[in-house]
Protein backbone atom coordinates (compact mmCIF):
# COMPACT_ATOMS: atom_id res chain seq x y z
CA UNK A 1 -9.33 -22.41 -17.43
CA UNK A 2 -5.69 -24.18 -19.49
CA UNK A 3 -5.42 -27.80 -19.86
CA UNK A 4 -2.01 -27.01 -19.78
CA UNK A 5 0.16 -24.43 -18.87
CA UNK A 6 1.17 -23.33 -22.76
CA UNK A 7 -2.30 -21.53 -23.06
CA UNK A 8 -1.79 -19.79 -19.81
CA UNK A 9 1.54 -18.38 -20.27
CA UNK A 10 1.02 -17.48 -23.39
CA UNK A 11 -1.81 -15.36 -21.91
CA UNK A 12 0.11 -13.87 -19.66
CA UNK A 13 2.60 -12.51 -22.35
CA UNK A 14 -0.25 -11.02 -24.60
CA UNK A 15 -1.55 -9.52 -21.60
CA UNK A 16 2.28 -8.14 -20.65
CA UNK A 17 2.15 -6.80 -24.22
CA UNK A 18 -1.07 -5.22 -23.53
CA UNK A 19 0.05 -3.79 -20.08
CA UNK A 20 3.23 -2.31 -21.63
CA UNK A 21 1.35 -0.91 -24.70
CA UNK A 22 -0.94 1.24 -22.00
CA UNK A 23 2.05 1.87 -19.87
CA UNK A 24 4.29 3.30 -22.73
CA UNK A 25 0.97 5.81 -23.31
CA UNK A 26 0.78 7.12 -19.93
CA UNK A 27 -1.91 4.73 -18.37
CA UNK A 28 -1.83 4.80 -14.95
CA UNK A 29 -3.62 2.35 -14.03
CA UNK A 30 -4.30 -0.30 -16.61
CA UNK A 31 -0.72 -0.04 -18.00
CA UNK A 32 1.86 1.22 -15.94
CA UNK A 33 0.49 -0.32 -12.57
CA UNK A 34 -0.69 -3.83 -14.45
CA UNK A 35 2.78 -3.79 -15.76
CA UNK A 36 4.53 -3.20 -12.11
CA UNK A 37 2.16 -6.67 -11.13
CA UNK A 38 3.58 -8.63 -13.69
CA UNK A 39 7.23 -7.71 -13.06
CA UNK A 40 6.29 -8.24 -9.28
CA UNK A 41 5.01 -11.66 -9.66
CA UNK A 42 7.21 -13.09 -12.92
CA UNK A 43 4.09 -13.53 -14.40
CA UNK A 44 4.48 -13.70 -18.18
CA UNK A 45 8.16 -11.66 -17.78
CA UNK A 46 11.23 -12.72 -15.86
CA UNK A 47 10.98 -11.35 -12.34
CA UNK A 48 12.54 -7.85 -11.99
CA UNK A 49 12.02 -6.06 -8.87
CA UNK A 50 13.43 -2.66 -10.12
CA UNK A 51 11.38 -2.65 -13.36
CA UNK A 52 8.37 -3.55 -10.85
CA UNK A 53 8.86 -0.45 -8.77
CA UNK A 54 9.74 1.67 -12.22
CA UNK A 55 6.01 1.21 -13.21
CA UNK A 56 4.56 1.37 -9.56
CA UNK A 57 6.41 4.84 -9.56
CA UNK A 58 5.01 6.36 -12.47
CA UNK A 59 1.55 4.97 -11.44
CA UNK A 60 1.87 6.08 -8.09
CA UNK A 61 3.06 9.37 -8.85
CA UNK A 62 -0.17 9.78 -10.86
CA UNK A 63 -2.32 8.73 -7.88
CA UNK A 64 -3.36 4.95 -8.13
CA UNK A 65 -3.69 3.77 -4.36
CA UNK A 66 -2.59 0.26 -5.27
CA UNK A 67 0.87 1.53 -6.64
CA UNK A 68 1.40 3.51 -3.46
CA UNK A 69 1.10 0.73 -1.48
CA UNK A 70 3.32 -1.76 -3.40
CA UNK A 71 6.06 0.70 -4.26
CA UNK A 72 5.19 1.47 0.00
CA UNK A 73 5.83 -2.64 0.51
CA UNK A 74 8.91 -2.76 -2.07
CA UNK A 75 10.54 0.59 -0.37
CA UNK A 76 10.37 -1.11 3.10
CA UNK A 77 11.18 -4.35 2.40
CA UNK A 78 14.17 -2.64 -0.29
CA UNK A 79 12.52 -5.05 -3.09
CA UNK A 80 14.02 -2.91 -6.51
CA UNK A 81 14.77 0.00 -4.41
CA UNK A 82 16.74 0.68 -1.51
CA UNK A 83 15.30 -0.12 1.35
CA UNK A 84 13.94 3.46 2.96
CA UNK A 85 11.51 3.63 5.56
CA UNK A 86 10.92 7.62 4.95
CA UNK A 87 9.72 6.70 1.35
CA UNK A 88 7.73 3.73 2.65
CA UNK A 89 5.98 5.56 4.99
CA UNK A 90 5.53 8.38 2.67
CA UNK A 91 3.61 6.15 -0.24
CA UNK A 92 1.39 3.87 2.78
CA UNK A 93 0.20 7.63 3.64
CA UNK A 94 -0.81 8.67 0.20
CA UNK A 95 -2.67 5.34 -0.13
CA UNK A 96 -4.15 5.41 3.14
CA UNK A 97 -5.47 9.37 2.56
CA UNK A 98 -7.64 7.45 -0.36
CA UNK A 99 -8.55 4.67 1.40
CA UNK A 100 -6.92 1.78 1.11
CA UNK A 101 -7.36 -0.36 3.87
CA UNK A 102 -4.12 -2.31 3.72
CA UNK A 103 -2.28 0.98 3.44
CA UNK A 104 -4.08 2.58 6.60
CA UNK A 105 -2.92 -0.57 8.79
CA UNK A 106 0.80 -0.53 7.71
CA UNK A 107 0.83 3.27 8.18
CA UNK A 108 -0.80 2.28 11.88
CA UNK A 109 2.20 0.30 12.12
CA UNK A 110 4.64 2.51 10.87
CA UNK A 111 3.18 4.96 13.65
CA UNK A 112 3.63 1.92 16.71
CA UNK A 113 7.01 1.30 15.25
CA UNK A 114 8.74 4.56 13.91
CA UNK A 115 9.98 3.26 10.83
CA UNK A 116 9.12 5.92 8.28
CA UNK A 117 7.00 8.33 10.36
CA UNK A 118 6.76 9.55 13.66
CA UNK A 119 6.47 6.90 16.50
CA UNK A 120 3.53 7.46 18.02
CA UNK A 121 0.38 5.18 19.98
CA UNK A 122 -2.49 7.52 19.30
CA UNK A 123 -1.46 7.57 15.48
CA UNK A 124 -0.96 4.00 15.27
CA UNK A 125 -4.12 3.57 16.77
CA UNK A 126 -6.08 5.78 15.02
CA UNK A 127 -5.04 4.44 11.71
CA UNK A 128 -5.38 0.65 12.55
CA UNK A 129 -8.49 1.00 13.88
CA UNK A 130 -9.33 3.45 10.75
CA UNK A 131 -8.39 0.38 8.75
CA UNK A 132 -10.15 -2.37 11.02
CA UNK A 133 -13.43 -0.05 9.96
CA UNK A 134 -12.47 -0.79 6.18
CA UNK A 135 -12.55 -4.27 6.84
CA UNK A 136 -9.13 -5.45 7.98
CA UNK A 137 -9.45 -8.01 10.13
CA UNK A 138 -5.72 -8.15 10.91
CA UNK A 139 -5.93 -4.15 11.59
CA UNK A 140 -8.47 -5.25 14.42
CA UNK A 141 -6.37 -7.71 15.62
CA UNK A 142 -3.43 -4.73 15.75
CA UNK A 143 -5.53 -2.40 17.06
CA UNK A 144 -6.50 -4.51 19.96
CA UNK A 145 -2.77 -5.28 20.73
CA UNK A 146 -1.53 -1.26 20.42
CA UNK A 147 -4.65 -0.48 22.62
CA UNK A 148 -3.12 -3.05 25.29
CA UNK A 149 -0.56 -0.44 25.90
CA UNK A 150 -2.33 2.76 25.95
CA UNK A 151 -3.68 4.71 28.35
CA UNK A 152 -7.45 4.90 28.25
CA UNK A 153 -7.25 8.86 27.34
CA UNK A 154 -5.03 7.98 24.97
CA UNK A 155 -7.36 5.36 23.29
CA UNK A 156 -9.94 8.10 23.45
CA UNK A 157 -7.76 10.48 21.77
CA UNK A 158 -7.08 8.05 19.18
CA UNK A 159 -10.74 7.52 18.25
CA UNK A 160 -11.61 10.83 18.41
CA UNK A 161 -8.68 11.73 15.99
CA UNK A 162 -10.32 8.29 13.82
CA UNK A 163 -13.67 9.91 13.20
CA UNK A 164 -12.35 13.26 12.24
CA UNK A 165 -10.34 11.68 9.69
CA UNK A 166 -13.16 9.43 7.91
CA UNK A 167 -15.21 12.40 8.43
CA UNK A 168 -12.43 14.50 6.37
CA UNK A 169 -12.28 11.55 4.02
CA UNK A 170 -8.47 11.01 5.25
CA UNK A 171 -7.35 13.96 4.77
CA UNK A 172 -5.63 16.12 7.63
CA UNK A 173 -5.12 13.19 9.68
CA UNK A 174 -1.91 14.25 11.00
């Protein structure tokens, strides 16, 4: 689109500007989560980890799936927060219960691993093959190793547990 980088970056900054002005207002989405991207990436700011997950809290908090699951991602990985695996697992569920494909698989993780939640192979299942359904094709690829190690009434289990859930829309999938 820029010749040169100049045009770009100055983009970016109007666009920070923008972000923060929506933000400041109580935008969920547009501002406070936009905002939370651009501290995540540098992109027209200096990267800052902990104002990142500031914004992804606030937008989170009001229910934006793609702020749960980065503020998820910077909780486990302790990117502007301390590292807690109760609070990561926490924010992949509330992203997961609206769908979010990406969230579903690293809650399915969660579940094989026990960071966060419960460990548990029907769970971890469940939600990675929930996710594989919403078009992850690395959920599949999980879901196929997990099921390696299950029992065959176990897998059935799992499934079973996977339609009631889409059927709820997510919801009571415990």
């Amino acid at each position: 689109m820029y010749k040169n980088g100049k045009g770009l970056k100055q983009n970016s900054k109007e666009a920070v500007n923008s972000f923060r002005l929506a933000a400041e207002q109580g935008d969920a989405a547009d501002g406070q989560y936009n905002l939370g991207t651009m501290y995540d990436s540098g992109q027209g700011v200096k990267l800052d980890y902990k104002e990142a997950a500031k914004w992804y809290q606030l937008a989170a908090e009001q229910g934006v799936a793609d702020a749960q699951l980065r503020l998820g991602l910077m909780y486990r990985m302790g990117q502007g927060v301390r590292q807690d695996y109760n609070e990561s697992g926490k924010w992949f569920r509330n992203a997961a219960e609206q769908g979010d494909a990406d969230a579903q698989l690293l809650l399915g993780l969660a579940n094989w691993s026990g960071r966060g939640v419960a460990q548990d192979p029907v769970r971890a299942y469940m939600w990675t093959n929930i996710a594989a359904a919403n078009g992850s094709h690395e959920a599949l690829k999980e879901r196929d190793m997990i099921a390696k190690k299950m029992t065959p009434k176990q897998i059935e289990q799992a499934q079973e547990l996977a339609r009631k859930c889409t059927t709820n829309n997510y919801t009571g999938c415990d």
